[in-house]
C-alpha atoms as a PDB file:
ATOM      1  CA  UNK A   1      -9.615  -9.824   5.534  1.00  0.00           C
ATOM      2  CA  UNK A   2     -12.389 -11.869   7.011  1.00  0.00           C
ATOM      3  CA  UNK A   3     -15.673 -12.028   5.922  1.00  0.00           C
ATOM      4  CA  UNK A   4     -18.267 -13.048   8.074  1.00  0.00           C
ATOM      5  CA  UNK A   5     -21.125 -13.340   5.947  1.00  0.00           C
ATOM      6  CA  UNK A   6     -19.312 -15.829   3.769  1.00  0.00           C
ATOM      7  CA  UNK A   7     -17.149 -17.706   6.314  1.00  0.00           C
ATOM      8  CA  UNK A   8     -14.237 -16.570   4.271  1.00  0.00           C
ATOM      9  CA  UNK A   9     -10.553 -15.502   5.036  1.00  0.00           C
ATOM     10  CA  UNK A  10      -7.689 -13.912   2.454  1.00  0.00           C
ATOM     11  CA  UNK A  11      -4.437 -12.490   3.037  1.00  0.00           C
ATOM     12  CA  UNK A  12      -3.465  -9.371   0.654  1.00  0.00           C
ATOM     13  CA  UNK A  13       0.596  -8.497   0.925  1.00  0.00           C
ATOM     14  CA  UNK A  14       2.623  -5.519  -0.533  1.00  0.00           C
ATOM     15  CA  UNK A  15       5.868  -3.875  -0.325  1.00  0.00           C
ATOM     16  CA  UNK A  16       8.156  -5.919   2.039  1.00  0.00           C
ATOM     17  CA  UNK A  17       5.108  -8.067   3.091  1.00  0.00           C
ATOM     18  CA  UNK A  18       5.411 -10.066   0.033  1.00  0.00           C
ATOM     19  CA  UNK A  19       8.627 -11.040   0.445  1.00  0.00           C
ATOM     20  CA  UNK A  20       7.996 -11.564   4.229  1.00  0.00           C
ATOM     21  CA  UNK A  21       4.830 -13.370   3.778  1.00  0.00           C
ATOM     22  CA  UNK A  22       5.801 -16.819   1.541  1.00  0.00           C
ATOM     23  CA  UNK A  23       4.628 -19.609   1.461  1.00  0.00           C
ATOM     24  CA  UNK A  24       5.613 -21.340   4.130  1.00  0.00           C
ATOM     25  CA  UNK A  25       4.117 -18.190   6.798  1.00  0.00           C
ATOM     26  CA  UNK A  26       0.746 -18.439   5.086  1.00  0.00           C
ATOM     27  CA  UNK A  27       0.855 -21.810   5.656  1.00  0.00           C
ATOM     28  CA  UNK A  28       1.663 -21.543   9.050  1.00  0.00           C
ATOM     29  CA  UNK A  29      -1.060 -18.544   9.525  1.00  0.00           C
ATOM     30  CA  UNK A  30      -3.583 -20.897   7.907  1.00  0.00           C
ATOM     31  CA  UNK A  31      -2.787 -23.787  10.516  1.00  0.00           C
ATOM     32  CA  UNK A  32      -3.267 -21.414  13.810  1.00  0.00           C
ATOM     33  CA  UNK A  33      -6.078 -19.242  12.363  1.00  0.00           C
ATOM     34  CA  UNK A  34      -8.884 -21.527  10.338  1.00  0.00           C
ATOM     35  CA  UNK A  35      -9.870 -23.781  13.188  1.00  0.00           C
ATOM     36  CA  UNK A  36     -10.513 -20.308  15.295  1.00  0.00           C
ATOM     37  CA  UNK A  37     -12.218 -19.011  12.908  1.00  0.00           C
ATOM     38  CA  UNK A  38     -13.894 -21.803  12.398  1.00  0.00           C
ATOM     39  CA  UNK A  39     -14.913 -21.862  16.188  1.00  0.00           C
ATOM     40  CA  UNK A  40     -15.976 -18.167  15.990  1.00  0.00           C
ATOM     41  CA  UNK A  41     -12.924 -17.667  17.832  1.00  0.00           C
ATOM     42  CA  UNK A  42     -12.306 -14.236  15.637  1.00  0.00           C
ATOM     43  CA  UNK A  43     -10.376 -12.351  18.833  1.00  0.00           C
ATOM     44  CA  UNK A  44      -8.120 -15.769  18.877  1.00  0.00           C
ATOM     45  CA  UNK A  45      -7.539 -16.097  15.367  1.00  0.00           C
ATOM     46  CA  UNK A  46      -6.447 -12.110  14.936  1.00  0.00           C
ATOM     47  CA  UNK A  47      -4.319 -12.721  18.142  1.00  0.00           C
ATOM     48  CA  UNK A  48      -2.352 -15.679  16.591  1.00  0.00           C
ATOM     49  CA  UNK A  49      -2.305 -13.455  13.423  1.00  0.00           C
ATOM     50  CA  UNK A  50      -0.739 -10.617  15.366  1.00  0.00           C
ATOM     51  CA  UNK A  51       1.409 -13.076  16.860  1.00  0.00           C
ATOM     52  CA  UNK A  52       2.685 -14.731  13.998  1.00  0.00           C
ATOM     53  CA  UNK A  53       3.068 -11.668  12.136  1.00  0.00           C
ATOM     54  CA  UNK A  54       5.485 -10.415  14.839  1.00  0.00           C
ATOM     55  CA  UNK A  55       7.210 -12.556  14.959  1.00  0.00           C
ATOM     56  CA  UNK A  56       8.275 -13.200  11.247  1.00  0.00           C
ATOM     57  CA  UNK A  57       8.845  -8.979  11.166  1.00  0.00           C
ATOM     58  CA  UNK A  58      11.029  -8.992  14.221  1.00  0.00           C
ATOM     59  CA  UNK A  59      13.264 -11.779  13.060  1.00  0.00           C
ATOM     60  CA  UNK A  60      14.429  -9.542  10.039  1.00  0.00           C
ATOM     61  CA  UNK A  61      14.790  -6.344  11.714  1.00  0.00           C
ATOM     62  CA  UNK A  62      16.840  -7.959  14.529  1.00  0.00           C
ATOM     63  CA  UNK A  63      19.273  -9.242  12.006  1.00  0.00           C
ATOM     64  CA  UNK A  64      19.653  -6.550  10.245  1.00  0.00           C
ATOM     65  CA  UNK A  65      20.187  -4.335  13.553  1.00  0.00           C
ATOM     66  CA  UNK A  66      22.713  -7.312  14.651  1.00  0.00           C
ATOM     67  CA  UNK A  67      24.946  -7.195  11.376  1.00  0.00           C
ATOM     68  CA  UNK A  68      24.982  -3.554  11.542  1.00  0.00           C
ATOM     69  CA  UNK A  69      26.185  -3.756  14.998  1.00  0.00           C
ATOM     70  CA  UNK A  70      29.084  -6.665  14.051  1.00  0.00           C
ATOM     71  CA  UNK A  71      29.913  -4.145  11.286  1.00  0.00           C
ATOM     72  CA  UNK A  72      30.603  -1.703  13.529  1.00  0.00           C
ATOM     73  CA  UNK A  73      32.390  -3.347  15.821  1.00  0.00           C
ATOM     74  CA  UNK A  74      34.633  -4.983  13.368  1.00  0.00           C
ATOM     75  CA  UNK A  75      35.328  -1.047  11.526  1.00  0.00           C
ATOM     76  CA  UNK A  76      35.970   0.090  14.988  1.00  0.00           C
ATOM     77  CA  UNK A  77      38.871  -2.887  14.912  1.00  0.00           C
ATOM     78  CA  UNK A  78      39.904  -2.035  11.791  1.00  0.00           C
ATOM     79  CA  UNK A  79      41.002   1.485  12.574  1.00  0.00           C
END
């Protein structure tokens, strides 16, 4: 959320996005987005938001789709 009036930012997380949001993400999101912000630079900052976000939901759901595939292949060997 970003409030304009009071040149204020949080970050509210449920479900999966706690767990995928720690520390060290919102850390990260705070280092690309604040100085944007800062600059009124509010297409840039929700563009390294998107970007950042992506990328830490991507990295999970490739691994998961890349042990199920190993899985697979090693059950297929089994047999």
């Amino acid at each position: 959320m970003i409030s304009m009036e009071d040149r204020d930012w949080a970050i509210s997380t449920c479900g999966e996005g706690i767990y995928t949001y720690d520390d060290s993400l919102l850390d990260e999101l705070e280092d690309k987005c604040i100085s944007k912000l800062s600059d009124n630079d509010y297409f840039g900052a929700c563009k390294s938001f998107i970007s950042i976000s992506e990328d830490a939901f991507t990295f999970p759901l490739l691994s998961r789709i890349i042990i199920s595939l190993i899985v697979i292949f090693l059950l297929l060997l089994v047999q």
